[in-house]
Protein backbone atom coordinates (compact mmCIF):
# COMPACT_ATOMS: atom_id res chain seq x y z
CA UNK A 1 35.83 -77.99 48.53
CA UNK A 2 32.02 -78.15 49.82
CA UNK A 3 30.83 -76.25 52.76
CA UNK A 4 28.80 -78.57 54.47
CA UNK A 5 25.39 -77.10 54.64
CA UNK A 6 25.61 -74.28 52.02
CA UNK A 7 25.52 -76.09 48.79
CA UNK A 8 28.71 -73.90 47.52
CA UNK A 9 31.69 -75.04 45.87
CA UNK A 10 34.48 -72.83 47.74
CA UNK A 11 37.08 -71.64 44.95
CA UNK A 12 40.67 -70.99 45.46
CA UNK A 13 41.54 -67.76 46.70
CA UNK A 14 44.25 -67.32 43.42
CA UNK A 15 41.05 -67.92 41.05
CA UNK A 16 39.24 -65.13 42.73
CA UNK A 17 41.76 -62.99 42.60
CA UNK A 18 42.00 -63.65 39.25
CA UNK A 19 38.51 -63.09 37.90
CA UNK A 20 38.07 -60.07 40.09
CA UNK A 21 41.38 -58.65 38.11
CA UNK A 22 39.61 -59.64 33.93
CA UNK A 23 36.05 -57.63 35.56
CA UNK A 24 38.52 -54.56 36.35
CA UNK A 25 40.30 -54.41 32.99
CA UNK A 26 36.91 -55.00 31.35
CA UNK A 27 35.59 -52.37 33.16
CA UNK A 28 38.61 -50.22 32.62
CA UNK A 29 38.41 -50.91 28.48
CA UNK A 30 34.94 -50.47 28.57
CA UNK A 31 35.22 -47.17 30.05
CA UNK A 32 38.04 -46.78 27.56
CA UNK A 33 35.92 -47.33 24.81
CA UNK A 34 33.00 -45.13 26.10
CA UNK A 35 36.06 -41.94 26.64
CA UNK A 36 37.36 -42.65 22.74
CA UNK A 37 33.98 -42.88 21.42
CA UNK A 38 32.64 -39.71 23.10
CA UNK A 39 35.98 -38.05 22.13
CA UNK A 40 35.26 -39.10 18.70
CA UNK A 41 31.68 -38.00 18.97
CA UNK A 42 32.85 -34.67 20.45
CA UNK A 43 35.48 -34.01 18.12
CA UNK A 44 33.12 -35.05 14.89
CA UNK A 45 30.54 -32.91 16.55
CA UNK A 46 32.52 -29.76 16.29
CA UNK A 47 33.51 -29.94 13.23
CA UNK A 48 32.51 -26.99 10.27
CA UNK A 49 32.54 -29.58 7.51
CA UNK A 50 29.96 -32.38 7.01
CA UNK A 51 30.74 -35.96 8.50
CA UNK A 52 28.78 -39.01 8.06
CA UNK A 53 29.40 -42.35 9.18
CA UNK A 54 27.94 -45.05 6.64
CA UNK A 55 28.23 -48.86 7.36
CA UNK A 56 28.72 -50.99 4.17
CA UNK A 57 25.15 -52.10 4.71
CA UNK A 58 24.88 -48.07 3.29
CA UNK A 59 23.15 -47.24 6.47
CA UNK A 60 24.09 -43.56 7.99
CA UNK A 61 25.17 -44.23 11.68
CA UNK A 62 26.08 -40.96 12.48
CA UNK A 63 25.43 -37.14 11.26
CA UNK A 64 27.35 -34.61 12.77
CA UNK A 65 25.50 -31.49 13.51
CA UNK A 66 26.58 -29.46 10.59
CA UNK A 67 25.89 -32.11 8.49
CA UNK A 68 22.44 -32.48 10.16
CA UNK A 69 21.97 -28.73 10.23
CA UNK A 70 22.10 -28.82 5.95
CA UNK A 71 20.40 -32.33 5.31
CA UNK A 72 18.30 -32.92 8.39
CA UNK A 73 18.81 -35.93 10.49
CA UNK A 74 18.93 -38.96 8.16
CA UNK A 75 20.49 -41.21 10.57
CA UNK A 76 19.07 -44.71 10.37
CA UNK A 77 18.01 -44.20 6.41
CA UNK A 78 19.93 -45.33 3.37
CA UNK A 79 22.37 -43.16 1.79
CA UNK A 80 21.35 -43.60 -1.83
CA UNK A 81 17.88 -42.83 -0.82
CA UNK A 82 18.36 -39.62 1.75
CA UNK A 83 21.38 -38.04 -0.30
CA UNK A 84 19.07 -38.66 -3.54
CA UNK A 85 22.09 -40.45 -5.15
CA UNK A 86 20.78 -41.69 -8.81
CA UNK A 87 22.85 -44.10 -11.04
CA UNK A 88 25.23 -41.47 -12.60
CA UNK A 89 26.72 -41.12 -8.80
CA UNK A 90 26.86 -44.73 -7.93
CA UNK A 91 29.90 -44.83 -10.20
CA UNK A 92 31.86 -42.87 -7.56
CA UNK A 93 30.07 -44.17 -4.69
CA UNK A 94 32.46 -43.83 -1.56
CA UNK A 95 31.07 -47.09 -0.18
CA UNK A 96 31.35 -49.00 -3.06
CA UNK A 97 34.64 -47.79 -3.66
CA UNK A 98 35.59 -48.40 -0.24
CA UNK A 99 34.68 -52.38 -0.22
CA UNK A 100 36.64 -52.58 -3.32
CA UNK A 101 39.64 -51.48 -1.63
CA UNK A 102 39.90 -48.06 -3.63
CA UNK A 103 41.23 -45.33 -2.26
CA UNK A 104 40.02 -41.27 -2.48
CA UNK A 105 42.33 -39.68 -5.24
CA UNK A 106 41.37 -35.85 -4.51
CA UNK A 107 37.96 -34.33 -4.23
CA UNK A 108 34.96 -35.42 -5.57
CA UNK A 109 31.94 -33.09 -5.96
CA UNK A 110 28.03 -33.68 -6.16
CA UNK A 111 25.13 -32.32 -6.14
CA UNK A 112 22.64 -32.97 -3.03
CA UNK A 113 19.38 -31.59 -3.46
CA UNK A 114 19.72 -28.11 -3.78
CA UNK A 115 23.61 -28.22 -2.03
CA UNK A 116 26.51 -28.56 -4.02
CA UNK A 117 29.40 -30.66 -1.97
CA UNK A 118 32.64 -31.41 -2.27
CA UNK A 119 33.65 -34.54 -0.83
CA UNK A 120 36.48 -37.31 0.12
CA UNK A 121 35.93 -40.42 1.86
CA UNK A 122 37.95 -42.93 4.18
CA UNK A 123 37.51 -46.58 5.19
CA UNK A 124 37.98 -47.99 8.58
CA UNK A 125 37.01 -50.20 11.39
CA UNK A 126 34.18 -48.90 14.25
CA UNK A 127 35.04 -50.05 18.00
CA UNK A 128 32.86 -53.45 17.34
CA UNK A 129 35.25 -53.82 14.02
CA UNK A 130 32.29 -53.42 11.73
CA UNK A 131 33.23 -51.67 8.06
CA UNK A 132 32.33 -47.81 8.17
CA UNK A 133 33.12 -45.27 5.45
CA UNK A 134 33.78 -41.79 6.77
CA UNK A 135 32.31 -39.16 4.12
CA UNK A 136 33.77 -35.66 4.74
CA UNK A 137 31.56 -32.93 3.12
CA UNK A 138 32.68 -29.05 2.24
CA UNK A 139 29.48 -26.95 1.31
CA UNK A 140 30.57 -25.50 -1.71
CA UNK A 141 27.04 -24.19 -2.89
CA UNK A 142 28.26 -20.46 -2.54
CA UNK A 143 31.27 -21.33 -4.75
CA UNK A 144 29.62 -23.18 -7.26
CA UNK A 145 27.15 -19.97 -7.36
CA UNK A 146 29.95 -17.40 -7.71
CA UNK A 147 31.83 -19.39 -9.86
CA UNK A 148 28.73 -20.14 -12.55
CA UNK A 149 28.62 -15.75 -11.92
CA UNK A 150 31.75 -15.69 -13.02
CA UNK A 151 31.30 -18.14 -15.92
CA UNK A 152 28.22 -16.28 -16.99
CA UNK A 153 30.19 -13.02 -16.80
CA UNK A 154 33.27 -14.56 -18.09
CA UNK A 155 30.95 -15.64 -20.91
CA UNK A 156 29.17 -11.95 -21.53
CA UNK A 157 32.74 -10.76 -21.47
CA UNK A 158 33.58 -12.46 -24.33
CA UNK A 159 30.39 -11.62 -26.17
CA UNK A 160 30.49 -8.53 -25.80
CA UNK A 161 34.20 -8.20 -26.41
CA UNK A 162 33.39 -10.60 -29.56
CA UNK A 163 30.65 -7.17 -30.39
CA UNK A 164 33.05 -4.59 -29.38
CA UNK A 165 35.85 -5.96 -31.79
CA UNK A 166 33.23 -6.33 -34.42
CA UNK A 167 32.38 -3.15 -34.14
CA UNK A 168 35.39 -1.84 -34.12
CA UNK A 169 36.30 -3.62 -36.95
CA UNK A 170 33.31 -2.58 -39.12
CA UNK A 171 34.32 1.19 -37.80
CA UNK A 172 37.57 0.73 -39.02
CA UNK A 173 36.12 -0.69 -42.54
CA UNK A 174 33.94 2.09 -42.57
CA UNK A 175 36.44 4.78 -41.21
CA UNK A 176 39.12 3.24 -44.53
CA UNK A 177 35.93 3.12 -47.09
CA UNK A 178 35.51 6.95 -46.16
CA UNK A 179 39.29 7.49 -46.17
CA UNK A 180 38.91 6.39 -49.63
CA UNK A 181 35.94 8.17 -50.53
CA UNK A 182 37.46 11.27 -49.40
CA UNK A 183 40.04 10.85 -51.32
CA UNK A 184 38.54 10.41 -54.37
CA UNK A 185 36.48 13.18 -53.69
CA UNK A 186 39.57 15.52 -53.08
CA UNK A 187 41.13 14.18 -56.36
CA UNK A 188 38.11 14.76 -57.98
CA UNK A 189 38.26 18.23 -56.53
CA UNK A 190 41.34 19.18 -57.38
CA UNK A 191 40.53 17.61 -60.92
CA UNK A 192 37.79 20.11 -61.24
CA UNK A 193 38.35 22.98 -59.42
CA UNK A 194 42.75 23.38 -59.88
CA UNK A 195 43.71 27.14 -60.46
CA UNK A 196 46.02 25.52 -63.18
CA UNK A 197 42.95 23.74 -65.03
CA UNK A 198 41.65 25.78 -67.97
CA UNK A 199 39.28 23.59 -69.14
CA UNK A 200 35.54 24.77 -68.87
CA UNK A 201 32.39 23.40 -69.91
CA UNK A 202 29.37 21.61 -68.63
CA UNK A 203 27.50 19.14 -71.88
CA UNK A 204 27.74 16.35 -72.53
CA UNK A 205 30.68 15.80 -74.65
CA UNK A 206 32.91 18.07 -72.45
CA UNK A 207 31.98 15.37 -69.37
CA UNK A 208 32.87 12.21 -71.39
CA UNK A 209 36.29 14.63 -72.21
CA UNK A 210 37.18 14.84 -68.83
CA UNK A 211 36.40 11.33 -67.98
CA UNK A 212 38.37 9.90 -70.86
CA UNK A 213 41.33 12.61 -69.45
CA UNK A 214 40.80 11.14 -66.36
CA UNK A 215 41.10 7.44 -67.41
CA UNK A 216 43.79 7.62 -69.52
CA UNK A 217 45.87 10.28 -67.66
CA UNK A 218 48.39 7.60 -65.52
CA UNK A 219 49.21 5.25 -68.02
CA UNK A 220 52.38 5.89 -70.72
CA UNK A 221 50.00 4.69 -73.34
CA UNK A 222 50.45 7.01 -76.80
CA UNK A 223 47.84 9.77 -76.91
CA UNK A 224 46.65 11.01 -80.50
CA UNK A 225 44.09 14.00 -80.10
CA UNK A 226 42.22 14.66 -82.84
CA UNK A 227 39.56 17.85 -83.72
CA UNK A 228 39.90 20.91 -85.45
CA UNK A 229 42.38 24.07 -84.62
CA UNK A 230 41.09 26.34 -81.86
CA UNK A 231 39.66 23.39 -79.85
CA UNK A 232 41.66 22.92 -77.55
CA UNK A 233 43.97 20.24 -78.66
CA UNK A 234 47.08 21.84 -76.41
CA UNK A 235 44.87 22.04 -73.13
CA UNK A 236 43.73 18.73 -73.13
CA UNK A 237 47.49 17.49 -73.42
CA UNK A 238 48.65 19.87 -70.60
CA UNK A 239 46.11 18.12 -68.32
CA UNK A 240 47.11 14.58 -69.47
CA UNK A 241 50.65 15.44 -68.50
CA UNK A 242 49.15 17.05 -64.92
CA UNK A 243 47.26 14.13 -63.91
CA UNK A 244 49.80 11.64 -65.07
CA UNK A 245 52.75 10.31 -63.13
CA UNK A 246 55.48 11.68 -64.65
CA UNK A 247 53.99 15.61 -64.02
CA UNK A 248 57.05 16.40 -61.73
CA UNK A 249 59.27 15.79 -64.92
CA UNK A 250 59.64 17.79 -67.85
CA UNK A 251 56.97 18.16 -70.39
CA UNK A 252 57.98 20.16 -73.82
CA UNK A 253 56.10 21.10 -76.90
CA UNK A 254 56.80 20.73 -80.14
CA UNK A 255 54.75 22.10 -83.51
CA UNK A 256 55.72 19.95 -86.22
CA UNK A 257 53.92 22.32 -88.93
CA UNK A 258 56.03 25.22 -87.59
CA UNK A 259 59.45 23.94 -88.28
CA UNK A 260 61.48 22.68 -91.60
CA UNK A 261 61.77 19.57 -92.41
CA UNK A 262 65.63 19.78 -92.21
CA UNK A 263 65.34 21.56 -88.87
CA UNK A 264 62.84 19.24 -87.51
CA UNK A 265 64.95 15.79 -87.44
CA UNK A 266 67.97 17.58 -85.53
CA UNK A 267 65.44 19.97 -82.91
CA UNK A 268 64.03 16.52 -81.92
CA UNK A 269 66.65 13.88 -82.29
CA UNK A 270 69.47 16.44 -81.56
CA UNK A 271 73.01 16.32 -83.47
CA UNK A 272 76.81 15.37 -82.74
CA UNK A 273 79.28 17.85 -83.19
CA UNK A 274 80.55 18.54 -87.05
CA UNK A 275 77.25 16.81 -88.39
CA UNK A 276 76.69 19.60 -90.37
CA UNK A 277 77.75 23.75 -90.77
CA UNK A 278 77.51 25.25 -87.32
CA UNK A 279 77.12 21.92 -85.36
CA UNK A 280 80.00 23.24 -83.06
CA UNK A 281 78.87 20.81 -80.57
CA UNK A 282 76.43 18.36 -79.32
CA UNK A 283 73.21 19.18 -78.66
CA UNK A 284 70.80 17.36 -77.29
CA UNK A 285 67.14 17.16 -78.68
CA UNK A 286 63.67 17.35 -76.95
CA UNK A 287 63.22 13.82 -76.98
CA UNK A 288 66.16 13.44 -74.67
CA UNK A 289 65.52 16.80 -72.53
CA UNK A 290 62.17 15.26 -72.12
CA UNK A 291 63.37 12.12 -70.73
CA UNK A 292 61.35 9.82 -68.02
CA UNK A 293 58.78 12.75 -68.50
CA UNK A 294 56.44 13.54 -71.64
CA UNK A 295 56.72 15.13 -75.30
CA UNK A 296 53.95 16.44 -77.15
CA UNK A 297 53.77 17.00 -81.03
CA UNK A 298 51.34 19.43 -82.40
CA UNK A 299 50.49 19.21 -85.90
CA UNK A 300 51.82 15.63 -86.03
CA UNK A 301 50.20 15.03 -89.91
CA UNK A 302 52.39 16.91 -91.25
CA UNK A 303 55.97 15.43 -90.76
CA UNK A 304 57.55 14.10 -93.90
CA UNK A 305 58.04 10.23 -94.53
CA UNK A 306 61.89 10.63 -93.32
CA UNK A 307 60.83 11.59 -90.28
CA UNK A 308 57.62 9.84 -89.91
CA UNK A 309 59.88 6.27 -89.94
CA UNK A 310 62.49 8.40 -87.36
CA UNK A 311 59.33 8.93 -84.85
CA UNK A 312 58.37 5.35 -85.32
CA UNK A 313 61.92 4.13 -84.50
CA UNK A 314 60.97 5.74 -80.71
CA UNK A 315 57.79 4.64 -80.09
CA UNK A 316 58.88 0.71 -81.13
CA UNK A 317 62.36 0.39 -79.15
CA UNK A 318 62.57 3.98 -77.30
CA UNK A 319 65.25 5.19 -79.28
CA UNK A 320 66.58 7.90 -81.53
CA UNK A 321 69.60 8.70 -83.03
CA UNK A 322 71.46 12.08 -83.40
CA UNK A 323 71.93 13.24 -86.94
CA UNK A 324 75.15 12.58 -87.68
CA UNK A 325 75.85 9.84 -84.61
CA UNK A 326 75.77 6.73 -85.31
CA UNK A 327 74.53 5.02 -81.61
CA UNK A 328 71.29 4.79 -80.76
CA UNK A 329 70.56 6.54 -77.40
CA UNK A 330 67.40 5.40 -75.06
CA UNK A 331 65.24 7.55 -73.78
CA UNK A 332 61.90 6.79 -71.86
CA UNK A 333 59.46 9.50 -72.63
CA UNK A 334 55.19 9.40 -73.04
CA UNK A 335 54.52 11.14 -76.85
CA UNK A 336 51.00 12.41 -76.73
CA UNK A 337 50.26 13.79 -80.46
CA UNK A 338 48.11 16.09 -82.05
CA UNK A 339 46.55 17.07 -85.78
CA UNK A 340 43.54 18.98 -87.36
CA UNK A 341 43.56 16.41 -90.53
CA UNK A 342 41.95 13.12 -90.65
CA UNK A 343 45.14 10.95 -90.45
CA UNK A 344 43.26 7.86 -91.45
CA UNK A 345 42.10 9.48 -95.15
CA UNK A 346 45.77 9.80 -95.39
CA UNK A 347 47.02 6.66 -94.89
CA UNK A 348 44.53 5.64 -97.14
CA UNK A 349 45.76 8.04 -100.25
CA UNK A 350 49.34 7.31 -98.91
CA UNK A 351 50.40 10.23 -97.13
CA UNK A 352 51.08 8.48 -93.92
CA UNK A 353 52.66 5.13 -92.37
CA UNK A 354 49.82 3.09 -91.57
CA UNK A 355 52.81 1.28 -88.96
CA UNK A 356 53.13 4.80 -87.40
CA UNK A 357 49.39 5.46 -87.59
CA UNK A 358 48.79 2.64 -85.43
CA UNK A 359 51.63 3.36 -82.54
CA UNK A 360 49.89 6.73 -82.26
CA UNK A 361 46.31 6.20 -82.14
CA UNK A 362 46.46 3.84 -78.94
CA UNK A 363 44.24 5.97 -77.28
CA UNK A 364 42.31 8.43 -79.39
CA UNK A 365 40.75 11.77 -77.57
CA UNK A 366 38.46 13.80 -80.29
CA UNK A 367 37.57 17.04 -79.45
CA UNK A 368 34.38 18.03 -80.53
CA UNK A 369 33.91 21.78 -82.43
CA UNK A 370 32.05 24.55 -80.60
CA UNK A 371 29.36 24.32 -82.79
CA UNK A 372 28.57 21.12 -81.51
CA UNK A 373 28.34 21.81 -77.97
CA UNK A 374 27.18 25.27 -77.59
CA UNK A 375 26.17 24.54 -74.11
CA UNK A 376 29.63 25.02 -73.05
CA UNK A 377 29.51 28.79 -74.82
CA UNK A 378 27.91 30.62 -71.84
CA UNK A 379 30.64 28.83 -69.16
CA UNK A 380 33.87 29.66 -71.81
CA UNK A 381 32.37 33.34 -71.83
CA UNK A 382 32.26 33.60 -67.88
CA UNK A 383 35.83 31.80 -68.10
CA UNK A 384 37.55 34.44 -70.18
CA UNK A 385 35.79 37.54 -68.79
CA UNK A 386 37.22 36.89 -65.56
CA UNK A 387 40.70 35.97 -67.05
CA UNK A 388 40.54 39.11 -68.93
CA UNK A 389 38.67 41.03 -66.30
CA UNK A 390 42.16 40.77 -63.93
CA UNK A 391 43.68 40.85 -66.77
CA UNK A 392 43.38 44.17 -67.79
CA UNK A 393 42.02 45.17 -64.48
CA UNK A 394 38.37 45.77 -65.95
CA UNK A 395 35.32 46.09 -64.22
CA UNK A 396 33.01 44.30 -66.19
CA UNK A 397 30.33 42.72 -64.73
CA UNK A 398 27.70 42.70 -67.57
CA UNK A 399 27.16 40.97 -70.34
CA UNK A 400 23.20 41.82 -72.40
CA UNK A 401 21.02 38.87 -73.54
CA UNK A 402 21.28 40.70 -76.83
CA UNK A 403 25.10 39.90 -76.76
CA UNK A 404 24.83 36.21 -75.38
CA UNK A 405 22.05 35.60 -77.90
CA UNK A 406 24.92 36.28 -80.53
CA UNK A 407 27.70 34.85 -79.46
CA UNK A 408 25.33 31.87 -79.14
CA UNK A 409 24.07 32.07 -82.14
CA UNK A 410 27.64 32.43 -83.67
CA UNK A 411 28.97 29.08 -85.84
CA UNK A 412 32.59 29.96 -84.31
CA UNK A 413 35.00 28.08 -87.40
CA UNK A 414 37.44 29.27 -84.98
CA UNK A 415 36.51 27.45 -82.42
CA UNK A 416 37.32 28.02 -78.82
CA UNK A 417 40.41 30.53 -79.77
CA UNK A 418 38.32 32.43 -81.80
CA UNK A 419 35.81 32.60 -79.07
CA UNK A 420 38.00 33.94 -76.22
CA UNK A 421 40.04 36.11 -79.01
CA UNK A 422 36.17 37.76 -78.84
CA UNK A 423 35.99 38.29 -75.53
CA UNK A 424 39.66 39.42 -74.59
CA UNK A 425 39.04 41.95 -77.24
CA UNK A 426 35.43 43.29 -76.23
CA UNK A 427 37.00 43.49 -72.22
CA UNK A 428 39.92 45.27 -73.70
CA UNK A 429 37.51 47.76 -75.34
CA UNK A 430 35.19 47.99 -72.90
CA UNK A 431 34.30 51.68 -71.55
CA UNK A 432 32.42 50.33 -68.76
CA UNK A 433 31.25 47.09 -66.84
CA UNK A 434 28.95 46.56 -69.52
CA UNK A 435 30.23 44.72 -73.08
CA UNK A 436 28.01 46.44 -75.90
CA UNK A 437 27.24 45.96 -79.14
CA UNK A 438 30.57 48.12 -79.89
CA UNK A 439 33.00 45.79 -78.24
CA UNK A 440 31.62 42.76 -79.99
CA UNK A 441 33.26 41.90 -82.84
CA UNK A 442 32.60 38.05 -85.06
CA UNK A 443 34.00 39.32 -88.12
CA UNK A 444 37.56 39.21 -89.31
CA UNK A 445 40.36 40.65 -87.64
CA UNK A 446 40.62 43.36 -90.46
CA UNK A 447 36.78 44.29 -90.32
CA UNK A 448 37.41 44.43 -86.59
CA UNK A 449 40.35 46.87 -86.65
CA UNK A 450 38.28 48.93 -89.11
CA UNK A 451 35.04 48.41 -86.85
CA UNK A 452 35.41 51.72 -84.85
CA UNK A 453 37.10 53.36 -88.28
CA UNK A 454 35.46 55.20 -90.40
CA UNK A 455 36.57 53.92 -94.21
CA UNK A 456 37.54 57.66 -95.46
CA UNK A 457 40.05 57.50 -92.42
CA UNK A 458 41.70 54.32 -93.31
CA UNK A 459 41.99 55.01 -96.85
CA UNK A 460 43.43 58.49 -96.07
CA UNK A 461 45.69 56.45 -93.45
CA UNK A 462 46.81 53.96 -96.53
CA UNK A 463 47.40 56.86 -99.19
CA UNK A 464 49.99 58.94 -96.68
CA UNK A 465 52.58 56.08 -97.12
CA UNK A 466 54.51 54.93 -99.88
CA UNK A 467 52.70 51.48 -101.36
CA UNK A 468 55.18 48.76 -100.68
CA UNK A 469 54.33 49.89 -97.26
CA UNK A 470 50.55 50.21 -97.49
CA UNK A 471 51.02 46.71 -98.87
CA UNK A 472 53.18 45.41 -96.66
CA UNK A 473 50.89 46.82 -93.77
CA UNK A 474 47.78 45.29 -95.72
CA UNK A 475 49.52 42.29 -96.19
CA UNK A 476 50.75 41.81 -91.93
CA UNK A 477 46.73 42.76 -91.31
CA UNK A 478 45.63 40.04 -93.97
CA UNK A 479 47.87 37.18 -92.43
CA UNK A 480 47.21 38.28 -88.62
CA UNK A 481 43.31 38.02 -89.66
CA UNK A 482 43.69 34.68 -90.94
CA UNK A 483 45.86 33.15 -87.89
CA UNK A 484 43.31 34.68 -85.33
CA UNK A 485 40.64 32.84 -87.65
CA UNK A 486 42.16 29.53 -88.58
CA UNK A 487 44.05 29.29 -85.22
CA UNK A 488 47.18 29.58 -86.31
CA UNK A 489 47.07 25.97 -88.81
CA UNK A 490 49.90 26.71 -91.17
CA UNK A 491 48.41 24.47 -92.85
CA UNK A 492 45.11 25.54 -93.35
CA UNK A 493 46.22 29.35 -94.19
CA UNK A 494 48.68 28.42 -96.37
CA UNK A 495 46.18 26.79 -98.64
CA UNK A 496 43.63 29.44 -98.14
CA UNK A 497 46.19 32.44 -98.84
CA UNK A 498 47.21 29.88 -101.62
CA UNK A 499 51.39 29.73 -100.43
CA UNK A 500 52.95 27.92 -99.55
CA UNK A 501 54.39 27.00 -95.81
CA UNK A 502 57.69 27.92 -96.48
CA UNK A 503 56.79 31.48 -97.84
CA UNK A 504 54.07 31.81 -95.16
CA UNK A 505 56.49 31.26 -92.17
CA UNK A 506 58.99 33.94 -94.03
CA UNK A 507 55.91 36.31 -94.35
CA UNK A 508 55.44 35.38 -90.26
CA UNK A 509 58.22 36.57 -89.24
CA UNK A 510 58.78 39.05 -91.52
CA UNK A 511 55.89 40.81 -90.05
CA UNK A 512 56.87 39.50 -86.22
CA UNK A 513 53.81 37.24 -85.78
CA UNK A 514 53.33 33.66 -84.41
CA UNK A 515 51.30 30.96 -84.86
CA UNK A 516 49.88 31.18 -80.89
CA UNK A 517 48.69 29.35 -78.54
CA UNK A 518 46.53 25.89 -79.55
């Protein structure tokens, strides 16, 4: 309806009503929407972590203040070109990934500047249903710091545990390689320097001795030593046996020259009861008491053929066999052999197996004469003083150049024996701590008895006694003399005396001597 007059439509009152009721509600969900969005404002304003509103034009709409307190205020700008985002971190761009429809799987983290973040992202709809992306940031610069500290430490850890464990291992190489020095050294020691070890010198051929000793000492390998009587021959075989292996098990000696021939088979082979007249009973021989340990055979030239293929029979198979048995028995011993002849001239005139020759020269150890190495004389002297010295509880102290000068100057045939048969006799003699020209003997035994004699005496001596005993006397002198000279080689004095064995080993012990000690 028209008002006359005014020009105005009149509307119905129900139409009024109802626009006046849309203004409210519009007014009420404005308001609405002014409460939620300062809510959200005020609840993404007090929030510690990061927030930042970006619009999938990648415009930041909104900063929160912590966000804006690290970054500055970079509402307005472009994400990729305030948070310095190159290509690498467009692959994991929240806003990308958000208008694809992906969805934040954990925490991703970046670095802003000079901030290290970690961040997650979620999509949604603002209030005029434009896209947003809401980035949630955690400063995590202090972490990444303490962590990279802990890396670096982590890593210096293991370097230097890496050094320490090096160390320790090239201390432990060094701590065994001393270990095994010092051992050596103490062997080498108590090579040298045992109480037990007679064996003195200091040339040349006495150090290549002791080495070869030394070399040869563990094995089981046959020993043949070779070199005149009075060197030594016995000695060197007592060290072998010392030094070997088997020197906690027995170790007997045997002088082949010394026994008969028919004696010699059943001393080293043993018999079986009734083998022969007065074989009562078993009896074992050396070879057998000498088992698992070592045997040594002076004088081993001079074994007949019969036995010479016997001895061979136990170094091929390690057997022997009991005169008058008729089984083998095994036995595991180390033969170590010794003789004063050149055993190669007689297996060349046929006076020994070359077969047997060979078994026993595996190793050969030559021991040099005295003559030949008279830089060992001087040592051997101090040697048998003191022995001799405590011996017979002497004081000597003294010996003259005048004396040294002939005992150096002496050819010794004797050899070693004959040398400290000198000496044991001038100490004996001695009157004071000083040896003199008195005590010092280098002739025979019988010029030495007769040395402090006047001749008149001795031939008065000689004439009070009936002559079988002068002679017998004479005779007991003669054969003493020539074992102190010729060491005690049967065969040797036998020859010289012009006997033969047999009658000089009846002579021996008629007269109660002994061959001695090699």
């Amino acid at each position: 309806m028209t008002t006359p007059g005014s020009g105005r439509v009149e509307g119905s009152p129900g139409r009024r009503t109802t626009d006046r009721q849309m203004h409210t509600e519009l007014s009420r969900a404005r308001k609405e929407v002014q409460r939620l969005s300062k809510n959200r404002v005020a609840l993404l304003d007090i929030m510690l972590d990061m927030i930042l509103l970006i619009r999938s034009d990648y415009i930041i709409e909104y900063m929160n203040p912590a966000a804006s307190t690290i970054f500055g205020d970079l509402q307005g700008m472009a994400c990729r070109e305030a948070l310095k985002c190159g290509e690498q971190s467009c692959r994991d761009c929240p806003v990308q990934l958000s208008l694809t429809g992906a969805k934040a799987k954990g925490l991703f983290e970046r670095r802003i500047g000079k901030v290290d973040v970690e961040y997650n992202f979620i999509s949604f709809h603002g209030y005029r249903d434009e896209q947003l992306v809401m980035l949630v940031m955690r400063d995590i610069t202090q972490r990444k710091k303490q962590e990279a500290e802990l890396a670096k430490i982590h890593n210096d850890i293991d370097s230097l545990l890496q050094q320490k464990i090096q160390e320790l291992r090239e201390s432990e190489r060094v701590r065994l390689e001393l270990n095994r020095e010092v051992n050596i050294l103490k062997q080498t020691l108590d090579i040298h320097s045992s109480p037990q070890d007679e064996m003195v010198g200091q040339s040349r051929q006495f150090r290549e001795l002791r080495e070869m000793i030394n070399h040869v000492a563990d094995s089981d390998a046959t020993i043949l030593i070779t070199g005149e009587s009075g060197t030594g021959k016995e000695l060197v075989a007592d060290t072998i046996h010392r030094r070997s292996q088997r020197h906690d098990n027995p170790f007997l000696k045997f002088n082949c020259a010394a026994v008969s021939e028919t004696l010699l088979e059943s001393d080293l082979f043993g018999y079986e009861k009734g083998s022969f007249t007065g074989a009562n009973a078993r009896r074992m021989g050396k070879f057998e008491i000498a088992d698992k340990g070592t045997i040594f055979l002076d004088e081993i030239g001079d074994i007949s053929p019969r036995m010479q293929a016997a001895l061979l029979r136990v170094l091929q198979n390690g057997e022997i066999m009991r005169v008058g048995g008729n089984q083998s028995v095994h036995v595991n011993v180390r033969v170590i052999t010794s003789t004063n002849v050149d055993l190669s001239t007689a297996v060349e005139e046929n006076n020994f197996r070359r077969d047997l020759y060979y078994r026993l020269n595996v190793i050969n150890i030559h021991l040099p004469p005295l003559r030949q190495r008279k830089e060992d004389i001087v040592p051997l002297i101090t040697h048998f003083i003191k022995k001799y010295r405590a011996a017979f509880q002497k004081e000597i102290d003294y010996i003259p150049n005048r004396i040294l000068d002939r005992l150096l100057n002496h050819d010794w045939p004797g050899n070693i024996r004959e040398l400290e048969n000198v000496i044991k006799r001038a100490v004996l003699l001695a009157k004071s701590n000083v040896i003199t020209e008195k005590e010092l003997c280098l002739e025979n035994t019988i010029a030495c008895a007769g040395h402090n004699q006047p001749s008149g005496l001795l031939e008065k001596r000689l004439l009070e006694q009936p002559l079988k005993e002068s002679v017998a006397e004479l005779e007991g002198k003669i054969i003493a003399s020539a074992l102190d000279k010729f060491g005690g080689n049967p065969q040797v004095i036998s020859r010289v005396l012009g006997m033969s064995k047999t009658t000089f080993y009846e002579k021996m012990k008629r007269h109660g001597l002994s061959a001695g000690k090699k």
